[in-house]
N, C-alpha and C. Protein backbone atom coordinates (compact mmCIF):
# COMPACT_ATOMS: atom_id res chain seq x y z
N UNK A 1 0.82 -1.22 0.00
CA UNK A 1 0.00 0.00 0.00
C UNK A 1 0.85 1.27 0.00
N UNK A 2 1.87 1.08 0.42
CA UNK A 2 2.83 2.17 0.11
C UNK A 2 3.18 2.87 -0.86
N UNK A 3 2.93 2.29 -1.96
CA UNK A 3 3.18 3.33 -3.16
C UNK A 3 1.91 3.62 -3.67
N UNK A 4 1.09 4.00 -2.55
CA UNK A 4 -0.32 4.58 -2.73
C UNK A 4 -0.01 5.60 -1.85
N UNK A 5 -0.44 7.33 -2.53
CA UNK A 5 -0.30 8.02 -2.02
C UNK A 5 -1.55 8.76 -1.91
N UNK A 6 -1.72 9.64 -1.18
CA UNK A 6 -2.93 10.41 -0.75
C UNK A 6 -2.45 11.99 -0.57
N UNK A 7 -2.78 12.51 -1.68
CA UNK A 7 -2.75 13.89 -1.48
C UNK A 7 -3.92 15.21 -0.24
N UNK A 8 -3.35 15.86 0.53
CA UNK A 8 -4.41 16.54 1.22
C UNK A 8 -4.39 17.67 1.08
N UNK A 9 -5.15 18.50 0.54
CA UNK A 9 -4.91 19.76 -0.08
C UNK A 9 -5.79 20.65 1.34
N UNK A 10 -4.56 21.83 1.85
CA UNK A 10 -5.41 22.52 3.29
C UNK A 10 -5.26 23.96 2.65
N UNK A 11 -5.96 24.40 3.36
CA UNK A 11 -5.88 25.79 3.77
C UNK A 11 -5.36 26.33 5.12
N UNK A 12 -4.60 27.32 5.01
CA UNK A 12 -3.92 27.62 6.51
C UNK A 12 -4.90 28.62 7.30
N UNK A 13 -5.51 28.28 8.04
CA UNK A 13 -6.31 28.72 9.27
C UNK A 13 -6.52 30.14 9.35
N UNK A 14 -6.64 30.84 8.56
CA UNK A 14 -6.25 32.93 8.43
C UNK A 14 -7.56 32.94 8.79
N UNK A 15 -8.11 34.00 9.66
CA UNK A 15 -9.14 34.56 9.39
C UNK A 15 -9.32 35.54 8.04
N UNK A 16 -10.29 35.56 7.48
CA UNK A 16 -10.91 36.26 5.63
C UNK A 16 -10.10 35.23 4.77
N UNK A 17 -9.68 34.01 4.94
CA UNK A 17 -8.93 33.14 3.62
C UNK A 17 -9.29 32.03 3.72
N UNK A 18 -10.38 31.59 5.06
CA UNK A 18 -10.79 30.57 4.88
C UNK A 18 -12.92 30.95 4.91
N UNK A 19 -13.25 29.44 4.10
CA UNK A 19 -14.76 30.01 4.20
C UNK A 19 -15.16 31.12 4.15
N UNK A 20 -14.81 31.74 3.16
CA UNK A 20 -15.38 33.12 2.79
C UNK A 20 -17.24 33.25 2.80
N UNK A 21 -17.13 32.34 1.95
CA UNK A 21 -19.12 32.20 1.96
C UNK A 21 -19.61 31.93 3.70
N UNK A 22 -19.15 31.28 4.12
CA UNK A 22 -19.74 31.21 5.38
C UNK A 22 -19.46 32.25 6.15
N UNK A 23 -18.23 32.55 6.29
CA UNK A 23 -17.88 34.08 6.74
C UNK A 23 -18.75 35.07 6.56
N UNK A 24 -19.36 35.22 5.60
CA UNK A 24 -20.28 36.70 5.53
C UNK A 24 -21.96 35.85 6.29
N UNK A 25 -22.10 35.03 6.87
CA UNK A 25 -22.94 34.53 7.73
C UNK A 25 -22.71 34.79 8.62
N UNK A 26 -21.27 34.11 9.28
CA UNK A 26 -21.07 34.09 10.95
C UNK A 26 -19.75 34.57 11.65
N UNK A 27 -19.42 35.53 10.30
CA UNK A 27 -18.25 36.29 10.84
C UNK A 27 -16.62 35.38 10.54
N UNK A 28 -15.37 35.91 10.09
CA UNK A 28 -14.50 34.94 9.95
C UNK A 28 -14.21 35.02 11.07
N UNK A 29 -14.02 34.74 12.74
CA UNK A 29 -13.52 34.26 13.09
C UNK A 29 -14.46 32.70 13.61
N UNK A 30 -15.33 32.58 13.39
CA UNK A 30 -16.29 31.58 13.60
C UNK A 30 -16.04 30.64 12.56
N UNK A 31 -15.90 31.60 11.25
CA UNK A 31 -15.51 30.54 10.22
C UNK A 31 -14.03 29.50 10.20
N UNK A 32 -13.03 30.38 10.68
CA UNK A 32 -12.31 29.52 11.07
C UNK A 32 -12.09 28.70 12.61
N UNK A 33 -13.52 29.00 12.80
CA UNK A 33 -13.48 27.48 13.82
C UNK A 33 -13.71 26.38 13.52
N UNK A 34 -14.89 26.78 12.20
CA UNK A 34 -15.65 25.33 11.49
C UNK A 34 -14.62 24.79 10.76
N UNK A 35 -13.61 25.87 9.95
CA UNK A 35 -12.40 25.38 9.14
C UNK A 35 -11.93 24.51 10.27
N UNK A 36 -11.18 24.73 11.06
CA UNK A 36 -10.37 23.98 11.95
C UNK A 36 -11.27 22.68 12.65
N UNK A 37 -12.27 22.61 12.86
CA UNK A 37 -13.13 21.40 12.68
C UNK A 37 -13.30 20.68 11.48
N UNK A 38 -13.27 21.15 10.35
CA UNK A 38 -12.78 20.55 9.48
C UNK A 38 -11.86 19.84 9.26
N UNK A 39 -10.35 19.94 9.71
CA UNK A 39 -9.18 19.76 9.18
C UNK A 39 -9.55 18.66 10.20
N UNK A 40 -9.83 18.23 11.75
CA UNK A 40 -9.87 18.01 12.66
C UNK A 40 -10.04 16.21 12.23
N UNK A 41 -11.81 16.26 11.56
CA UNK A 41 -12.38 15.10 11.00
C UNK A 41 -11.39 14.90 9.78
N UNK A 42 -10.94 15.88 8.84
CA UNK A 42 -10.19 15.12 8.18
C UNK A 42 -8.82 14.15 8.22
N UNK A 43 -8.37 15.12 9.02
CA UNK A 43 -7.13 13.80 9.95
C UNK A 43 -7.89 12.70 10.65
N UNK A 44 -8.83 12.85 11.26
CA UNK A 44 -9.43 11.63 11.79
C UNK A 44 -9.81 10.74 10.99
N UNK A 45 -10.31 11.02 9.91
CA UNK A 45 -10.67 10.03 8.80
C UNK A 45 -9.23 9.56 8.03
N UNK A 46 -8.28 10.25 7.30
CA UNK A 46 -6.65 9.78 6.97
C UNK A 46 -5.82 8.93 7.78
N UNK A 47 -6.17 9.27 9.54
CA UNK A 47 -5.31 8.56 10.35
C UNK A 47 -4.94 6.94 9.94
N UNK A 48 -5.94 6.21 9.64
CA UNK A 48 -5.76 4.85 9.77
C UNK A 48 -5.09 4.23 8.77
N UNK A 49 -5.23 4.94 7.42
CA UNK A 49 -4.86 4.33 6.14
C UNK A 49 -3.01 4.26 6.28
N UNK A 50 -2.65 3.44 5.50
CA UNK A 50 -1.24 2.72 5.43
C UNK A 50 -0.79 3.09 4.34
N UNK A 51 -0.73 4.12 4.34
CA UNK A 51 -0.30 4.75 2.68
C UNK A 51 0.56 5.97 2.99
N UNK A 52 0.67 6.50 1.86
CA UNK A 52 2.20 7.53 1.64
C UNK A 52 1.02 8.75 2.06
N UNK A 53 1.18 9.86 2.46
CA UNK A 53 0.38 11.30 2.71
C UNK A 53 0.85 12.47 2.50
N UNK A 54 0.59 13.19 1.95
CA UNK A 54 1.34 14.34 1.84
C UNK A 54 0.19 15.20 1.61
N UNK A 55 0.76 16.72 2.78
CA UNK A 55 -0.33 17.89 2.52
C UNK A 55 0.20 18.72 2.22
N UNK A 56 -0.74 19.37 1.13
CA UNK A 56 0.13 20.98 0.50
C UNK A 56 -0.96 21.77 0.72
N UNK A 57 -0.29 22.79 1.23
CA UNK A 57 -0.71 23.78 2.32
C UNK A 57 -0.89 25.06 1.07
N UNK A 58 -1.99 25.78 1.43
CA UNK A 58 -2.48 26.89 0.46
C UNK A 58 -1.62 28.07 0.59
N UNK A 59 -1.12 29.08 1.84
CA UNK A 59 -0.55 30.01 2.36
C UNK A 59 1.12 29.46 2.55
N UNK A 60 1.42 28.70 3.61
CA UNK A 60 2.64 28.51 3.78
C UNK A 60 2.42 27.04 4.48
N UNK A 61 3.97 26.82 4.55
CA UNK A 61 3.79 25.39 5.24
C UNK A 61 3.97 25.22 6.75
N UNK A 62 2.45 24.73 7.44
CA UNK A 62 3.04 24.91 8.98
C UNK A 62 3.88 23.85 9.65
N UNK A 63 4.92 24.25 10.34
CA UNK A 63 5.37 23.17 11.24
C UNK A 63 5.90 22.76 11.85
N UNK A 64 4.39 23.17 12.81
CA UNK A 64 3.58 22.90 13.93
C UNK A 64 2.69 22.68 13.70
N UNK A 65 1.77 21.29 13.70
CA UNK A 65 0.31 21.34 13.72
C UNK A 65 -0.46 20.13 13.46
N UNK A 66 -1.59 19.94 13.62
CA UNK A 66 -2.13 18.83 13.29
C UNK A 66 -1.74 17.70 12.04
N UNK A 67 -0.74 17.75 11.44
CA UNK A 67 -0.33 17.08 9.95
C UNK A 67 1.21 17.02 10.47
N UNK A 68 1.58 17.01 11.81
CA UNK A 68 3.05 16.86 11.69
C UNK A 68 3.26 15.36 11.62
N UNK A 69 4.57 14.70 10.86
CA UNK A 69 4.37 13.24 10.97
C UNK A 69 4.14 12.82 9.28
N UNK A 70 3.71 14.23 8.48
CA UNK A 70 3.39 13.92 7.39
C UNK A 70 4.45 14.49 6.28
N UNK A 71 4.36 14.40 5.08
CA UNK A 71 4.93 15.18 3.78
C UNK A 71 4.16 16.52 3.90
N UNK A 72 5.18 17.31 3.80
CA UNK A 72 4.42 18.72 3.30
C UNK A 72 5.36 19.70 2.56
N UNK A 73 4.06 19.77 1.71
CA UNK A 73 4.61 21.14 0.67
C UNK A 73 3.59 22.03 0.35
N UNK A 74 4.34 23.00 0.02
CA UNK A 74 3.72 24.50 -0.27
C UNK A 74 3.17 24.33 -2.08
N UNK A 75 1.84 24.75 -1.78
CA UNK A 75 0.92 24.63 -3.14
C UNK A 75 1.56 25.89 -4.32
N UNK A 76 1.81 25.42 -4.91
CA UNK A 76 2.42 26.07 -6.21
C UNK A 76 1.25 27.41 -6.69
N UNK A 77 1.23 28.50 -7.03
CA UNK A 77 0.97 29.79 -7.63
C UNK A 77 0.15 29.07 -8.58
N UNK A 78 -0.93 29.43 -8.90
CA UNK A 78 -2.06 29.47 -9.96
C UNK A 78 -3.81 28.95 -9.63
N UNK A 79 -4.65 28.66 -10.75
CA UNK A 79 -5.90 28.36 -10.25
C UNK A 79 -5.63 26.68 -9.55
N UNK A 80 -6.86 26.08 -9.10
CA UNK A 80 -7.01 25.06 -8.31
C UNK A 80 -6.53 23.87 -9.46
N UNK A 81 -6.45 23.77 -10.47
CA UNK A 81 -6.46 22.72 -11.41
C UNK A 81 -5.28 22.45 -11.50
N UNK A 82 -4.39 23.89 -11.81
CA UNK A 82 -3.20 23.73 -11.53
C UNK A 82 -2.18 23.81 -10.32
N UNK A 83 -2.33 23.97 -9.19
CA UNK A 83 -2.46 23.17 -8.47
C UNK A 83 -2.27 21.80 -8.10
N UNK A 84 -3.44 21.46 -7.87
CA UNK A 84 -3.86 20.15 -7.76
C UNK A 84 -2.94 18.93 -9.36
N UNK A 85 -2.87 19.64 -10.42
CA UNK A 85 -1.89 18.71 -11.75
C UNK A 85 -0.21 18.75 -10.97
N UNK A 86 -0.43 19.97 -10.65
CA UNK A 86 1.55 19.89 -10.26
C UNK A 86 1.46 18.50 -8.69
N UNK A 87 0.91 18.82 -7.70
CA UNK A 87 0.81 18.06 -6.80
C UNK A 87 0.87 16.13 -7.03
N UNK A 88 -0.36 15.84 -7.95
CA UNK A 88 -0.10 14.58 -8.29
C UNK A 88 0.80 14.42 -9.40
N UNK A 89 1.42 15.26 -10.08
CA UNK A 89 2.34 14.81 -10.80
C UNK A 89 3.74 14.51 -10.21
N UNK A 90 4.22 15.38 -8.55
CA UNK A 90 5.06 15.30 -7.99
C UNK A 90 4.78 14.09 -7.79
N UNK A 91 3.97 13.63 -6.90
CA UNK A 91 3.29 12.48 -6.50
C UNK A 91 3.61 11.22 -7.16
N UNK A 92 3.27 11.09 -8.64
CA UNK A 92 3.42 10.05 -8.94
C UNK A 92 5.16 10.01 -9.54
N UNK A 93 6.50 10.84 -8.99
CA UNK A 93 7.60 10.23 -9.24
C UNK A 93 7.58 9.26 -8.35
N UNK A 94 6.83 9.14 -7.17
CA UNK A 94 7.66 8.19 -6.27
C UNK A 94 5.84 6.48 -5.91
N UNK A 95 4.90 7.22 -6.38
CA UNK A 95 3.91 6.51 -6.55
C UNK A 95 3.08 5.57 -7.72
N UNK A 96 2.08 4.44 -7.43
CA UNK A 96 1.69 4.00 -9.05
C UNK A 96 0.09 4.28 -8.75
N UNK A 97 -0.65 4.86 -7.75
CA UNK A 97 -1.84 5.24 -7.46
C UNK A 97 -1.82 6.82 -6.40
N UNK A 98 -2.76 7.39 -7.08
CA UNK A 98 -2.85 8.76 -6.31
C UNK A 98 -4.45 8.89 -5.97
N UNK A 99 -4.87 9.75 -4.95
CA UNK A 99 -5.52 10.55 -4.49
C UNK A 99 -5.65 11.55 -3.94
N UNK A 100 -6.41 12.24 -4.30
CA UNK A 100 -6.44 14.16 -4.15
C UNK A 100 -7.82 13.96 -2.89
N UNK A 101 -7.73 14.71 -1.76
CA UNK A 101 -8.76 15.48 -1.38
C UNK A 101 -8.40 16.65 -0.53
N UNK A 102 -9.86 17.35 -1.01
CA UNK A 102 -9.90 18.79 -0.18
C UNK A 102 -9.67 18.47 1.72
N UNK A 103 -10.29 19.47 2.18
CA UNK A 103 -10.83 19.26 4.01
C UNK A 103 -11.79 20.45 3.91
N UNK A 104 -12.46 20.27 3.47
CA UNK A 104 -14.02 20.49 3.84
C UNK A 104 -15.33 19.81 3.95
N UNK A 105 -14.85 18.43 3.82
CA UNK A 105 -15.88 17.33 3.83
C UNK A 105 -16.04 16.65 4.47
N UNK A 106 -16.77 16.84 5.56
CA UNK A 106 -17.14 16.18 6.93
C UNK A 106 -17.50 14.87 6.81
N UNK A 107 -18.32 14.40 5.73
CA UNK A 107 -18.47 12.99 5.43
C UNK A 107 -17.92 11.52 5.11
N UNK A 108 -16.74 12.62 4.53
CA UNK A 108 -15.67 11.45 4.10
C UNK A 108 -15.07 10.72 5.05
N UNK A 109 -15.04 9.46 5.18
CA UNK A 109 -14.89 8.10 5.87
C UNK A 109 -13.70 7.52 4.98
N UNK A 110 -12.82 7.08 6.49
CA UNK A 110 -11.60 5.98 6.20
C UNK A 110 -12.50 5.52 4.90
N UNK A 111 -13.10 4.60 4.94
CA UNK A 111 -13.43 3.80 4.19
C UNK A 111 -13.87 3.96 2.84
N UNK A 112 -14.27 5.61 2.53
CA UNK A 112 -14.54 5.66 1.41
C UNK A 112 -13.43 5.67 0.62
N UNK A 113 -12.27 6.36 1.58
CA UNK A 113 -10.90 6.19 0.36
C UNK A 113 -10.08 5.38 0.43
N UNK A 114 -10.74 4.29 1.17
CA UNK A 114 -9.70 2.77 0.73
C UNK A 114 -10.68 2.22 -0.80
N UNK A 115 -11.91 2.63 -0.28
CA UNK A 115 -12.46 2.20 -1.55
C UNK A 115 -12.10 2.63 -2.83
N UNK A 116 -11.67 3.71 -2.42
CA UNK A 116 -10.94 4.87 -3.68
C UNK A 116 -9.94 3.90 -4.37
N UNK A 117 -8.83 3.41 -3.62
CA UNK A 117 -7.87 2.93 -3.95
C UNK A 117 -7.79 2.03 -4.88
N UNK A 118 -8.88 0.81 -3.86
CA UNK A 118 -9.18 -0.49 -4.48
C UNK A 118 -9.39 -0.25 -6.14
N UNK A 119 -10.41 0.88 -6.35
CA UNK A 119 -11.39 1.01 -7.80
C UNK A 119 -10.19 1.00 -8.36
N UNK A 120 -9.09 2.15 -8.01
CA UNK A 120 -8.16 2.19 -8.89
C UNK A 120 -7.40 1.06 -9.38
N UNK A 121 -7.51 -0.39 -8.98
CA UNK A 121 -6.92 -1.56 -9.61
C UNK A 121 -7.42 -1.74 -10.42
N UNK A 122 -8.91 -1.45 -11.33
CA UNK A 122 -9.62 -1.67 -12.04
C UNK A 122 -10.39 -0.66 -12.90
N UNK A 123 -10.13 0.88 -12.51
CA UNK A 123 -9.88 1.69 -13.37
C UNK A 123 -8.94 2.63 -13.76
N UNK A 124 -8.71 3.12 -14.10
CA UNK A 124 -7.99 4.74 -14.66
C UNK A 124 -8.31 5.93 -13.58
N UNK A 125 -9.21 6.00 -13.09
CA UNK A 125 -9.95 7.14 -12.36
C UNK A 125 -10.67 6.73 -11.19
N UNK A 126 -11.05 7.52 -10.35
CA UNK A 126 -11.90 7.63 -9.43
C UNK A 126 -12.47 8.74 -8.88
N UNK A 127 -13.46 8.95 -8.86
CA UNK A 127 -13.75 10.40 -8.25
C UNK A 127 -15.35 10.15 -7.50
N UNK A 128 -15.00 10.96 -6.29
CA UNK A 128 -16.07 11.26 -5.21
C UNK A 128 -16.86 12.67 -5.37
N UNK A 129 -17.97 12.62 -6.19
CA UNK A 129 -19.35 13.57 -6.28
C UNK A 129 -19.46 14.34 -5.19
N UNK A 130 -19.51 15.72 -5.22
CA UNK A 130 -20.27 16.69 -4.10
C UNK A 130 -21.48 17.02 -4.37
N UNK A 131 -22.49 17.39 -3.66
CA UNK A 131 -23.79 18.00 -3.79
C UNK A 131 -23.76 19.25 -4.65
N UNK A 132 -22.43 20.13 -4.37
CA UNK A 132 -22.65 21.69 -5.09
C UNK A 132 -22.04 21.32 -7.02
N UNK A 133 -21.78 19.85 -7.10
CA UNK A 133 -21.67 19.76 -8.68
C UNK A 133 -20.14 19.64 -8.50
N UNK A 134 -19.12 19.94 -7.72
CA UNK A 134 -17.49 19.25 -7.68
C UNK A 134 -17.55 18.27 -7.25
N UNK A 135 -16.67 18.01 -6.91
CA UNK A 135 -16.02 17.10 -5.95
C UNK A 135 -15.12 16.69 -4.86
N UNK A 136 -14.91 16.25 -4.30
CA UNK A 136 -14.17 15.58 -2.47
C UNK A 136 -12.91 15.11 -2.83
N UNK A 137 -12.85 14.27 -4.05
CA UNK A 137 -12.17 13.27 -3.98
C UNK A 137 -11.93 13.15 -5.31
N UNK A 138 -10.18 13.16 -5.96
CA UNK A 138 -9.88 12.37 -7.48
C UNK A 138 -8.62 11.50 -7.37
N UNK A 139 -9.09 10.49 -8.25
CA UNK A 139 -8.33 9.54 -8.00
C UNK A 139 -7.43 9.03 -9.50
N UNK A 140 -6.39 8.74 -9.57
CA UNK A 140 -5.87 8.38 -10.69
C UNK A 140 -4.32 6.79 -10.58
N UNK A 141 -4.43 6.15 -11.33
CA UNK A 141 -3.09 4.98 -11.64
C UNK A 141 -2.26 5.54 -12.90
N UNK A 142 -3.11 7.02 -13.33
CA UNK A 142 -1.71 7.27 -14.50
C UNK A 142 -2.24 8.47 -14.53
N UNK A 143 -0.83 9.24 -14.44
CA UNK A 143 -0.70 11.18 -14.74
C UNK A 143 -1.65 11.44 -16.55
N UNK A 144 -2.62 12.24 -16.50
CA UNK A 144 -3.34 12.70 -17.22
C UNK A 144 -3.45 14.14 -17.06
N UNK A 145 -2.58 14.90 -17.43
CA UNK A 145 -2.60 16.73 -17.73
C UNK A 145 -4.05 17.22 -17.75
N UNK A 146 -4.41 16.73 -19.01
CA UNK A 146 -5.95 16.89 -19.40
C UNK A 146 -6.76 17.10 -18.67
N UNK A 147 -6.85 16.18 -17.64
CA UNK A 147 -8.42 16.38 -16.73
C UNK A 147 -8.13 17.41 -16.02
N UNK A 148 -7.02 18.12 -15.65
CA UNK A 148 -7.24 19.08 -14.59
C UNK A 148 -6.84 20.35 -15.67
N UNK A 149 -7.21 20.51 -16.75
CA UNK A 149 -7.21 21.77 -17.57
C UNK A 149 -8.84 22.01 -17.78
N UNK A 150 -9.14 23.43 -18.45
CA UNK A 150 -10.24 23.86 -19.19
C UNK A 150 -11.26 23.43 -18.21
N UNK A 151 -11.46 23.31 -17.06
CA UNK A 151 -12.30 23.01 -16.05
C UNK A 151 -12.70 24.46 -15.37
N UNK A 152 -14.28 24.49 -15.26
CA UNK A 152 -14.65 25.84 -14.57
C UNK A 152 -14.77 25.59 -13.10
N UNK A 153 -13.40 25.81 -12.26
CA UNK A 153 -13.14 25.55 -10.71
C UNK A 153 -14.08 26.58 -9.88
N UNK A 154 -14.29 25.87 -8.78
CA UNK A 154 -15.37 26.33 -8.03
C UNK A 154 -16.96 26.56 -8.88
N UNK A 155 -17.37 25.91 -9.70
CA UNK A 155 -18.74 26.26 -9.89
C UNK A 155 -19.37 24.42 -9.79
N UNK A 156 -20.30 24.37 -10.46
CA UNK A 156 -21.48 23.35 -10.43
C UNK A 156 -20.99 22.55 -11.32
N UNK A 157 -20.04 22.66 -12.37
CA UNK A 157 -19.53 22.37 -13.42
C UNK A 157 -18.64 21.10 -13.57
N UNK A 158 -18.22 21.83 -12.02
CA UNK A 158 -16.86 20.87 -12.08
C UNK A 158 -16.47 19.45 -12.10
N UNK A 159 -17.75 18.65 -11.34
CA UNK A 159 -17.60 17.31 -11.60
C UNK A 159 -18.18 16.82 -12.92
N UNK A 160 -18.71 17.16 -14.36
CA UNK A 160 -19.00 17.10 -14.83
C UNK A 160 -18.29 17.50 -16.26
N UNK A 161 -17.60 18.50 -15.86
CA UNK A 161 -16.68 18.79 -16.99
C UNK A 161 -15.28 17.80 -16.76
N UNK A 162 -14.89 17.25 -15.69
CA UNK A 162 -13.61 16.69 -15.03
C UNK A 162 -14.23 14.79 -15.65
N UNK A 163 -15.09 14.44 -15.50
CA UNK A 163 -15.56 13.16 -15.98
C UNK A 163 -15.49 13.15 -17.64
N UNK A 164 -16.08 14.31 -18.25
CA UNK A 164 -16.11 14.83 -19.49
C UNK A 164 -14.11 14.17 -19.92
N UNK A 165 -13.77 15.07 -19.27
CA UNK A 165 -12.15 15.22 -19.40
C UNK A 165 -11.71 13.79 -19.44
N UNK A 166 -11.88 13.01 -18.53
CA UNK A 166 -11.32 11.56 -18.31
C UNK A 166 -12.17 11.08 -19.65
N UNK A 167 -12.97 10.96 -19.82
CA UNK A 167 -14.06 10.55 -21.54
C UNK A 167 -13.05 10.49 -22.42
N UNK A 168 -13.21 11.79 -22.51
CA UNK A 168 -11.90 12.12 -23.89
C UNK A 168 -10.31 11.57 -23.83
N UNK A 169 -10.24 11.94 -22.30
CA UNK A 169 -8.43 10.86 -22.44
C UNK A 169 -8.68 9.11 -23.05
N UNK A 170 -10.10 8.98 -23.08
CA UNK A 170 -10.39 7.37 -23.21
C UNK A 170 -10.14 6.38 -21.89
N UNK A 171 -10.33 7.07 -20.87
CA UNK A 171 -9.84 6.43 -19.61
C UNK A 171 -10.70 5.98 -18.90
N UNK A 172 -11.11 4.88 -17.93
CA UNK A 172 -12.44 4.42 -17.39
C UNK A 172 -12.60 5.35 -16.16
N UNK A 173 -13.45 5.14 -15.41
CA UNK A 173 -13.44 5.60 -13.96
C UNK A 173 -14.32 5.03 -13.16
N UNK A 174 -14.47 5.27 -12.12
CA UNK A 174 -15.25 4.73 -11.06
C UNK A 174 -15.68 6.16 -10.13
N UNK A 175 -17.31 5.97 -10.03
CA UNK A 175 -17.60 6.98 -9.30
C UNK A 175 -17.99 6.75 -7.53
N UNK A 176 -17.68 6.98 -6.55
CA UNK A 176 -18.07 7.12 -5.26
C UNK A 176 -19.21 7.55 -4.92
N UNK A 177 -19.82 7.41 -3.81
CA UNK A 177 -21.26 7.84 -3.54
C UNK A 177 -21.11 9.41 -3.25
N UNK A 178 -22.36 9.96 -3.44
CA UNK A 178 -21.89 11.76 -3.33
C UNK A 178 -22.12 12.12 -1.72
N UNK A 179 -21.29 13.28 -1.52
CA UNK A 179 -21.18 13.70 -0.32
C UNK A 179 -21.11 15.09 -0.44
N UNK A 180 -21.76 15.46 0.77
CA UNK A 180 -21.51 17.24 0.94
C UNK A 180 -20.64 17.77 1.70
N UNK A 181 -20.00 18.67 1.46
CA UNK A 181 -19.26 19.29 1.57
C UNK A 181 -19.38 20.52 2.39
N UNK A 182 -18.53 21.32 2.86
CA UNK A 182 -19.49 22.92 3.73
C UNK A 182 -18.72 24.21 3.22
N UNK A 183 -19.87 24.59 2.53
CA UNK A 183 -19.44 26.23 1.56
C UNK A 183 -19.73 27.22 2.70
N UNK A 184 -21.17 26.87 3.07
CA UNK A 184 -22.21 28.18 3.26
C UNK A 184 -23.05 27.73 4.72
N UNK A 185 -24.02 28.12 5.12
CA UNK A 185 -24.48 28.01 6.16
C UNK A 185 -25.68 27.20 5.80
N UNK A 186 -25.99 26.87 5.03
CA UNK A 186 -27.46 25.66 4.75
C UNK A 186 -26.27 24.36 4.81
N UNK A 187 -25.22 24.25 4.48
CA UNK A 187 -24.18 23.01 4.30
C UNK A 187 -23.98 22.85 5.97
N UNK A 188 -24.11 23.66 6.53
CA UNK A 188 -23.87 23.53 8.25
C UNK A 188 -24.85 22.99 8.54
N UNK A 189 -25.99 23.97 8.01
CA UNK A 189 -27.71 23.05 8.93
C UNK A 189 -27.77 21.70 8.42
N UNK A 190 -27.27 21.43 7.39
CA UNK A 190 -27.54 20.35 6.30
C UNK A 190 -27.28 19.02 7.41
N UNK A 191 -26.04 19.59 7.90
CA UNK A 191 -25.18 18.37 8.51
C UNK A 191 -24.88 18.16 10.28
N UNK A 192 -25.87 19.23 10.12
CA UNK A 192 -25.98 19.54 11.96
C UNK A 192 -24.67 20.07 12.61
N UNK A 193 -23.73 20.74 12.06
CA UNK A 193 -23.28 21.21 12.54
C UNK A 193 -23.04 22.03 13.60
N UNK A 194 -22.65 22.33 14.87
CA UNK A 194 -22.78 23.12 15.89
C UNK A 194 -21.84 23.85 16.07
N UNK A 195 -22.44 25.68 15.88
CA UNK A 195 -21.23 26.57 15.40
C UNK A 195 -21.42 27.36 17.30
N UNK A 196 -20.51 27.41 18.13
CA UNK A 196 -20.92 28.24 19.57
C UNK A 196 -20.29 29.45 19.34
């Protein structure tokens, strides 16, 4: 399982740089409480897996902090696509399966991304559906440029144009059950969240 790696893409804890949409609800410093409850479940859910980890940090790289113990690097200058292409492409010099996820997804379970893994013996792709039309979770066994270009990041689009993308490379995929994610303050009520 070791040359299965798991990418974790964070944001560094600023008040006004994290949860902006929720921020103009409940104020950023509230928002980065829910952020930091976020990151919280997402290490709780990564902890168990037996695989390679590495988090690249949006602002700078902390360290000190909940991810010590792990790989970390500083997210490269440009939109999220690019990004996220430079990351698993580092990734796969030293890997033969990757996975990308955000930490804003309270739902995601150990288990959904071992399942991640598994698919990948049997496809090209994998990717985990969000409610707002992206996605949680991408999964790949071979570097493809393509899917993370010409993609409209952050809208409704995105899991849909990114499947589109894998189509055209001719590559299979496997889709995960959908999960929500937390933008805004209906994504809080959604999930019972408790903001004090």
């Amino acid at each position: 399982m070791m040359n299965n790696t798991l990418i974790i893409f964070v944001k560094n804890p600023i008040p006004g740089r994290v949860k902006t949409r929720l921020a103009k609800d409940i104020g950023d410093e509230k928002a980065v409480w829910v952020y930091r409850k976020l990151l919280q479940r997402t290490a709780d859910a990564i902890r168990p897996l037996n695989i390679n980890k590495a988090v690249w940090y949006g602002d700078h790289v902390n360290d000190d902090d909940l991810w010590n113990g792990l790989k970390k690097y500083q997210q490269p200058e440009g939109d999220l696509g690019h990004r996220m292409k430079s990351a698993c492409e580092r990734s796969f010099e030293e890997s033969t399966k990757v996975c990308i996820i955000g930490s804003d997804c309270p739902q995601l379970r150990t288990e959904i991304i071992e399942e991640a893994f598994v698919a990948l013996n049997h496809h090209d792709f994998v990717i985990g559906p969000a409610e707002d039309g992206g996605y949680y979770l991408l999964g790949m066994s071979s570097f493809i440029p393509s899917v993370f270009e010409s993609v409209e990041w952050s809208t409704s689009k995105v899991f849909e144009q990114t499947v589109a993308r894998i189509a055209a490379a001719g590559a299979s995929y496997h889709t995960l059950e959908k999960l929500r994610d937390v933008d805004d303050m209906r994504d809080v009520d959604a999930l019972g969240l408790i903001i004090p």
